[in-house]
Protein backbone atom coordinates (compact mmCIF):
# COMPACT_ATOMS: atom_id res chain seq x y z
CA UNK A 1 168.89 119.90 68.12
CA UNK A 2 166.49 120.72 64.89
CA UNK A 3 165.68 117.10 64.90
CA UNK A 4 164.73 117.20 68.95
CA UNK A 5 162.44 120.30 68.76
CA UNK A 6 160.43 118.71 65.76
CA UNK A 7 159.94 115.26 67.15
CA UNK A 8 158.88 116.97 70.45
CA UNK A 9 156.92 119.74 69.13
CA UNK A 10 153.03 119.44 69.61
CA UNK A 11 150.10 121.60 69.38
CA UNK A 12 150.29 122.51 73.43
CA UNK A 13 154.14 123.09 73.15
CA UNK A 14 153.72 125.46 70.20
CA UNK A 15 150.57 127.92 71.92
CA UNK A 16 152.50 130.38 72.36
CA UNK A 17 154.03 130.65 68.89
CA UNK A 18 150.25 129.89 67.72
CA UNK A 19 149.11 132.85 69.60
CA UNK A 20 151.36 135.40 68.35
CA UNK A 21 150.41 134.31 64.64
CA UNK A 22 147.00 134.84 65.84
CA UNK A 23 147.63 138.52 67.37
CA UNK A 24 149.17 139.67 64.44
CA UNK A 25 146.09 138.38 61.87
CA UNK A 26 144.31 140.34 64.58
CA UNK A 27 146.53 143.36 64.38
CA UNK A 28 146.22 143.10 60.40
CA UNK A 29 142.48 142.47 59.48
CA UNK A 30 141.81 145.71 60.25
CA UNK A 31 144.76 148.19 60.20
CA UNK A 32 144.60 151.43 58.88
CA UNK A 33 140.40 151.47 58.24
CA UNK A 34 138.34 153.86 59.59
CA UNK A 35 135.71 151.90 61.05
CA UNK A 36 138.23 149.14 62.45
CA UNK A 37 136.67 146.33 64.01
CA UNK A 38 133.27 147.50 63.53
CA UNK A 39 133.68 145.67 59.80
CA UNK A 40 133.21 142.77 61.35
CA UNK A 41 129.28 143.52 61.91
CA UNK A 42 129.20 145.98 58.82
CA UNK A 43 129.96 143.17 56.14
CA UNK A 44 127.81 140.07 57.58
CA UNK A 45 124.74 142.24 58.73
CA UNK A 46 124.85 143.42 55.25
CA UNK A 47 124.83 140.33 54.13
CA UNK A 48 121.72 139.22 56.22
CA UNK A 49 120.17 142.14 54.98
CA UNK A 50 120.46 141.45 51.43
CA UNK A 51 119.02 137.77 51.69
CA UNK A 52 116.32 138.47 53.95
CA UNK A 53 114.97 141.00 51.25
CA UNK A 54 115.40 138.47 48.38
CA UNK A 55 113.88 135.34 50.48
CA UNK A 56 111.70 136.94 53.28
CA UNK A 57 110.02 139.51 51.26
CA UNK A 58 110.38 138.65 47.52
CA UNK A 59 110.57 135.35 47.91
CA UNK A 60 108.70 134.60 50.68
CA UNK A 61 110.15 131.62 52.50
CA UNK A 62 108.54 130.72 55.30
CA UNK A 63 111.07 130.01 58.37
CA UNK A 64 110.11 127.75 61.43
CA UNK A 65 108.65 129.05 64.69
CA UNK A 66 110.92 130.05 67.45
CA UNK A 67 111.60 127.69 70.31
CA UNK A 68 109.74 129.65 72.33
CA UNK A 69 106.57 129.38 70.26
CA UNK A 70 106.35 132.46 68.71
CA UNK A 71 106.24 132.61 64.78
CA UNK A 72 109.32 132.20 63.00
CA UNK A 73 111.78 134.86 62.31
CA UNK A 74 113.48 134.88 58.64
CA UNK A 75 116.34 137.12 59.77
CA UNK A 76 117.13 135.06 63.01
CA UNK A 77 116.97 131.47 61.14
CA UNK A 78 119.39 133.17 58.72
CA UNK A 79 121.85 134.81 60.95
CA UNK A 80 121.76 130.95 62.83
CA UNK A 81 123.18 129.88 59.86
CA UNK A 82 125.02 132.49 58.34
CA UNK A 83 127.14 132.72 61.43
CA UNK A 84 128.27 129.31 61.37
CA UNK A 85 129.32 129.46 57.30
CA UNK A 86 130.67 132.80 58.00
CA UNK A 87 133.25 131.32 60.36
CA UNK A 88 133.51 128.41 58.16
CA UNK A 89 134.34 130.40 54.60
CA UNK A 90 136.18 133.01 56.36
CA UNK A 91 138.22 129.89 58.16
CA UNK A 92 138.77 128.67 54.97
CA UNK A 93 139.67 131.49 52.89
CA UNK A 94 142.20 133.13 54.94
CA UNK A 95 144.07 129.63 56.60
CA UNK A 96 144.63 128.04 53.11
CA UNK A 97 146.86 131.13 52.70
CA UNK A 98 148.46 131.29 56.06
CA UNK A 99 151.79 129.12 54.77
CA UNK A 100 151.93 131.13 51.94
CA UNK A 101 151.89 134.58 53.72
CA UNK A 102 154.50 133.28 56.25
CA UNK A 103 156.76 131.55 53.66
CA UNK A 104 159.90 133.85 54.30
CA UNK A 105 159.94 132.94 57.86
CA UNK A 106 159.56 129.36 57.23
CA UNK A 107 162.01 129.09 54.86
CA UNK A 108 164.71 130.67 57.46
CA UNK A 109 163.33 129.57 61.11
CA UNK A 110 161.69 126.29 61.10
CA UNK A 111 158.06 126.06 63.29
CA UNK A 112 155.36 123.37 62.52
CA UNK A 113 153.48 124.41 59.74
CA UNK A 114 150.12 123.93 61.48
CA UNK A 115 151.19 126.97 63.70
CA UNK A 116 150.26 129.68 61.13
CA UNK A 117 147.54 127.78 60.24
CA UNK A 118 145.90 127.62 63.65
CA UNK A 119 146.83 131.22 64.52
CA UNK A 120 144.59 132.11 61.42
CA UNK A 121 141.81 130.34 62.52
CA UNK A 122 141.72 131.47 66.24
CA UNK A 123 141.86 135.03 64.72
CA UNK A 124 138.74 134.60 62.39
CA UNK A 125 137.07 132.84 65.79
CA UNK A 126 137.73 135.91 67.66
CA UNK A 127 136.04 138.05 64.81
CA UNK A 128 133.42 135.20 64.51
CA UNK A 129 132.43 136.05 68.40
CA UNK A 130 131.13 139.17 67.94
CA UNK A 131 128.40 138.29 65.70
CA UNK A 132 127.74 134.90 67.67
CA UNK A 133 127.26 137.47 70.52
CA UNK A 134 124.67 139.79 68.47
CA UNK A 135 122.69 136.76 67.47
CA UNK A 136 122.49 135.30 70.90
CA UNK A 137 121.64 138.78 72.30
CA UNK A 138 118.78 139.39 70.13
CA UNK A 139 117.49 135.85 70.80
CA UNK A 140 117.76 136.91 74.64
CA UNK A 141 115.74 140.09 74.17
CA UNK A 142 113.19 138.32 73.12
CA UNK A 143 112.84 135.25 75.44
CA UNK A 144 113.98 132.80 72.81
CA UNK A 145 116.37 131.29 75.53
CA UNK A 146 116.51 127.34 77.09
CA UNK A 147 119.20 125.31 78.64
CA UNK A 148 120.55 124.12 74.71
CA UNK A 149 122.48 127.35 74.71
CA UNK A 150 124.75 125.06 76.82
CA UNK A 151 125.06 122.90 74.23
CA UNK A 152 127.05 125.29 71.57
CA UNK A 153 130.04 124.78 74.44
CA UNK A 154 130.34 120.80 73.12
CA UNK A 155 128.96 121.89 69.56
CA UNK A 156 131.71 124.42 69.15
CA UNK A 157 134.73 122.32 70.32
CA UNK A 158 133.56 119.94 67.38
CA UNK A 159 133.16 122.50 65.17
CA UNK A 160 136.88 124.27 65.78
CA UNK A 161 138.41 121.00 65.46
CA UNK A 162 136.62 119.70 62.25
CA UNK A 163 137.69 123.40 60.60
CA UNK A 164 141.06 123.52 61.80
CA UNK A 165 141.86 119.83 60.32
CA UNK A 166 140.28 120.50 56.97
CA UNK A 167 142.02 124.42 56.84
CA UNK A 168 145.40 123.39 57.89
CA UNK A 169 145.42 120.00 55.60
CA UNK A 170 144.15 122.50 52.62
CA UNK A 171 147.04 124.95 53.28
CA UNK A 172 149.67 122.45 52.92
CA UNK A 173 148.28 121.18 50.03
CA UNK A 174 148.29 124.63 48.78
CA UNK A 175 151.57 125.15 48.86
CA UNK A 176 152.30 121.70 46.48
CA UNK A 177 149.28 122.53 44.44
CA UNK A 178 149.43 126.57 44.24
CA UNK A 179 146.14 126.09 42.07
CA UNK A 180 143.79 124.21 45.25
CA UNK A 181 142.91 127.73 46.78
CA UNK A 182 141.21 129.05 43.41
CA UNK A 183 139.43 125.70 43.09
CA UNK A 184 137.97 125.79 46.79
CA UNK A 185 136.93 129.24 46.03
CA UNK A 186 134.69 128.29 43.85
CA UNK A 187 133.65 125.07 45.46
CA UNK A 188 132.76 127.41 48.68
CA UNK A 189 130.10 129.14 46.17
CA UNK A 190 128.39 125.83 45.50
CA UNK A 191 128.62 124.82 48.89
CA UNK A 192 126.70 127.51 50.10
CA UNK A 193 123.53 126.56 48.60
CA UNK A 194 124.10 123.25 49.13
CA UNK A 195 124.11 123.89 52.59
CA UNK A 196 120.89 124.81 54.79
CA UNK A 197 121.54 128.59 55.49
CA UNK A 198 119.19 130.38 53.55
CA UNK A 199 116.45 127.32 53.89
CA UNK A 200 115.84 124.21 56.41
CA UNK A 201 116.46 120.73 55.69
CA UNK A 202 112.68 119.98 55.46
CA UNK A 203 112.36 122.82 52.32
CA UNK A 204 114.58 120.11 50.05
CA UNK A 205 112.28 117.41 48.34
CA UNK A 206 112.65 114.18 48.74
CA UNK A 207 114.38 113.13 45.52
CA UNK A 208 114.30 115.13 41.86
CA UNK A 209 114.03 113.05 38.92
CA UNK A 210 115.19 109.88 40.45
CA UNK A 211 118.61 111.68 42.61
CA UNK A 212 117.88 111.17 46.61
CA UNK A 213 118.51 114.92 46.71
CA UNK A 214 117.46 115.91 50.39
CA UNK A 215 120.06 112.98 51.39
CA UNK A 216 122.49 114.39 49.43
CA UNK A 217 122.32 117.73 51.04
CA UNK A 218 121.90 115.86 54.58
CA UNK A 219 125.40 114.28 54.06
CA UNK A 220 127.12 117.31 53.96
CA UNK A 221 129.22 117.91 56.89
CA UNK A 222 128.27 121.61 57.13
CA UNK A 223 124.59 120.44 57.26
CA UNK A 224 125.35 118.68 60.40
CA UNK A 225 126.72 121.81 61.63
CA UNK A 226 124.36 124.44 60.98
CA UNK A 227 121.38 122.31 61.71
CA UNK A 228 122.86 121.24 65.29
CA UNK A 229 123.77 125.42 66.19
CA UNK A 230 119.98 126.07 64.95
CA UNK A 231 118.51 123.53 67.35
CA UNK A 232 120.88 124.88 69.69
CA UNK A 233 119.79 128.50 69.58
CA UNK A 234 116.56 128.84 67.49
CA UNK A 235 114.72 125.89 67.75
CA UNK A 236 115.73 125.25 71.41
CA UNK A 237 115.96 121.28 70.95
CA UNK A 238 118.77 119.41 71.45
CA UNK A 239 120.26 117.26 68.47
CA UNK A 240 119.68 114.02 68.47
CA UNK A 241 121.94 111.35 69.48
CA UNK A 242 122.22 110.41 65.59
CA UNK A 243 123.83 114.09 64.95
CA UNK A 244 126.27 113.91 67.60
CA UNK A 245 127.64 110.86 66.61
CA UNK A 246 127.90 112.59 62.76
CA UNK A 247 129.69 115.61 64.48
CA UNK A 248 132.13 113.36 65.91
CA UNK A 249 132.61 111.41 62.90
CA UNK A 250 132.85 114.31 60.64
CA UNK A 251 135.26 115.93 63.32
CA UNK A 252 137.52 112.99 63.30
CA UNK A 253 137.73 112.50 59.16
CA UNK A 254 138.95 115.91 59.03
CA UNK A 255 141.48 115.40 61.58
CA UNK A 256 142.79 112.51 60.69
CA UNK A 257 143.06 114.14 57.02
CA UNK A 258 144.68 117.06 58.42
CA UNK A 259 147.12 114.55 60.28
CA UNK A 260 147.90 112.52 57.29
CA UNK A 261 148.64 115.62 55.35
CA UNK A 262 150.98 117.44 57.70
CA UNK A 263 153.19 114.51 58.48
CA UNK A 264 153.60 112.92 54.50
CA UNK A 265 153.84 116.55 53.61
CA UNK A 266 154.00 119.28 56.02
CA UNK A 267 157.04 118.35 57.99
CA UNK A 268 159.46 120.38 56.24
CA UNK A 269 158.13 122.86 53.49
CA UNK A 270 160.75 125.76 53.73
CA UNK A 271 162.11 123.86 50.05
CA UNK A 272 158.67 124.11 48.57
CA UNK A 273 157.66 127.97 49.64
C-alpha cells in the first residue's frame, strides 16, 4: 500500500496536505506578537525606507520616469524590486528549512517531501500579497496604471514555479548537506547587489577592466524577474518577446533541477532526518 500511494502521489493529489503545511507557517509567522500580521509591512517598508535615504538622497540615483510620464519615483522603482527579492529571499530562507522543521513527522508518516516545501512557499506568497497590494495601490493613486498590470498574472505563474523548483531542490539537498543553508545565506547577500533592485540594468557599464559586466548581471535569473515585474508595473511596457522566452527557460531549469533532486534523493528521507 506504501508503495501505491508514492507512485500515485502528485502535486494535485497532495493539495490538501500542502495546504495545511501552509496554514500552519501561517498560524506560526506571527504567533504571540503584538503587532501580528502588520510585520509584514513594518519590516519591508523599513527596509525601503532605509535605501531610499542612502540612494535617493545621499546618493542620489536617479530612477526612470513613470509609465505615465511623470518623473521617476526612487521609492516606487525600489519597492518594484524589493517586492519581488523579498518573496524570493524570504522563499528561500524559510523552504530550505521546511524538511528540517518537519523531520519528526517524516520520519514516522511518510508524505512527499515537496509537500512541506510548497506549503512554505504558498505561506510567504500570502505574506508577499500584502505588499504587492500596497505597491500596486500607490501606483493606482497616482494614475501610473495600463493594461501590463495584466501581465504580472503570466509573470507570476513563472515566477512561483521557478522559486518553488529551486526552494524545494535546495531543501532536500539540505538535509544531505546540513551545511548548503549557511552557504546560500550568504550567497543571497551577494545576490542582492548583483541583482537590479536598488539600480536599473542601464546604471551597470558595459564591461570593467575587460569582464562583460552588465551581461553578467543580465544573466541572472532574478534580473529577468525584477526587470519583467518593473515593466509590468512601473514602466508600463510589456517585456519583450526575448524576456519571456528567458522566463520560461529559467522556469524550466529550475524545475527540472527540482525534479532531478526529489526523485535521486527526495523519495524517502525519513533515514536521513
Amino acid at each position: 500500500m506504501t508503495t501505491t500511494v508514492r507512485g500515485q502521489s502528485t502535486i494535485w493529489s497532495m493539495r490538501g496536505l500542502i495546504w495545511n503545511f501552509a496554514r500552519r507557517d501561517l498560524k506560526s509567522r506571527f504567533k504571540g506578537t503584538a503587532l501580528g500580521w502588520a510585520w509584514s509591512l513594518v519590516v519591508p517598508l523599513s527596509t525601503l525606507l532605509i535605501y531610499t535615504i542612502v540612494f535617493a538622497v545621499i546618493f542620489r540615483i536617479e530612477p526612470p520616469p513613470l509609465g505615465n510620464g511623470r518623473p521617476g519615483n526612487f521609492t516606487l522603482f525600489l519597492f518594484a524590486g524589493l517586492v519581488v527579492w523579498t518573496v524570493f529571499a524570504n522563499g528561500i530562507n524559510t523552504g530550505i528549512l521546511s524538511l528540517l522543521t518537519t523531520g519528526g513527522l517524516l520520519k514516522k508518516v511518510y508524505f512527499p517531501s515537496y509537500a512541506p516545501v510548497l506549503g512554505s512557499v504558498i505561506a510567504v506568497l500570502a505574506q508577499s500579497a500584502i505588499e504587492v497590494g500596497v505597491l500596486l495601490a500607490i501606483m493606482v493613486v497616482l494614475g501610473n496604471t495600463s493594461w501590463t498590470y495584466l501581465l504580472v498574472l503570466p509573470w507570476a505563474v513563472l515566477f512561483v514555479c521557478f522559486l518553488s523548483g529551486l526552494v524545494h531542490a535546495l531543501a532536500v539537498l539540505n538535509v544531505v548537506f546540513r551545511d548548503l543553508s549557511h552557504i546560500i545565506s550568504v550567497v543571497l547577500q551577494l545576490l542582492f547587489y548583483l541583482t537590479p533592485i536598488i539600480y536599473s540594468l542601464s546604471f551597470i557599464p558595459e564591461a570593467w577592466q575587460g569582464i562583460p559586466l552588465r551581461r553578467i548581471i543580465g544573466a541572472n535569473p532574478l534580473t529577468e524577474f525584477v526587470t519583467a515585474f518593473r515593466n509590468c508595473v512601473y514602466d508600463l511596457t510589456p517585456p519583450g518577446f526575448a524576456t519571456w522566452i528567458a522566463l520560461a527557460a529559467w522556469t524550466a531549469v529550475a524545475v527540472g533541477f527540482g525534479v532531478l533532486v526529489h526523485r535521486k534523493l527526495g523519495l524517502d528521507l525519513g533515514e536521513r532526518l
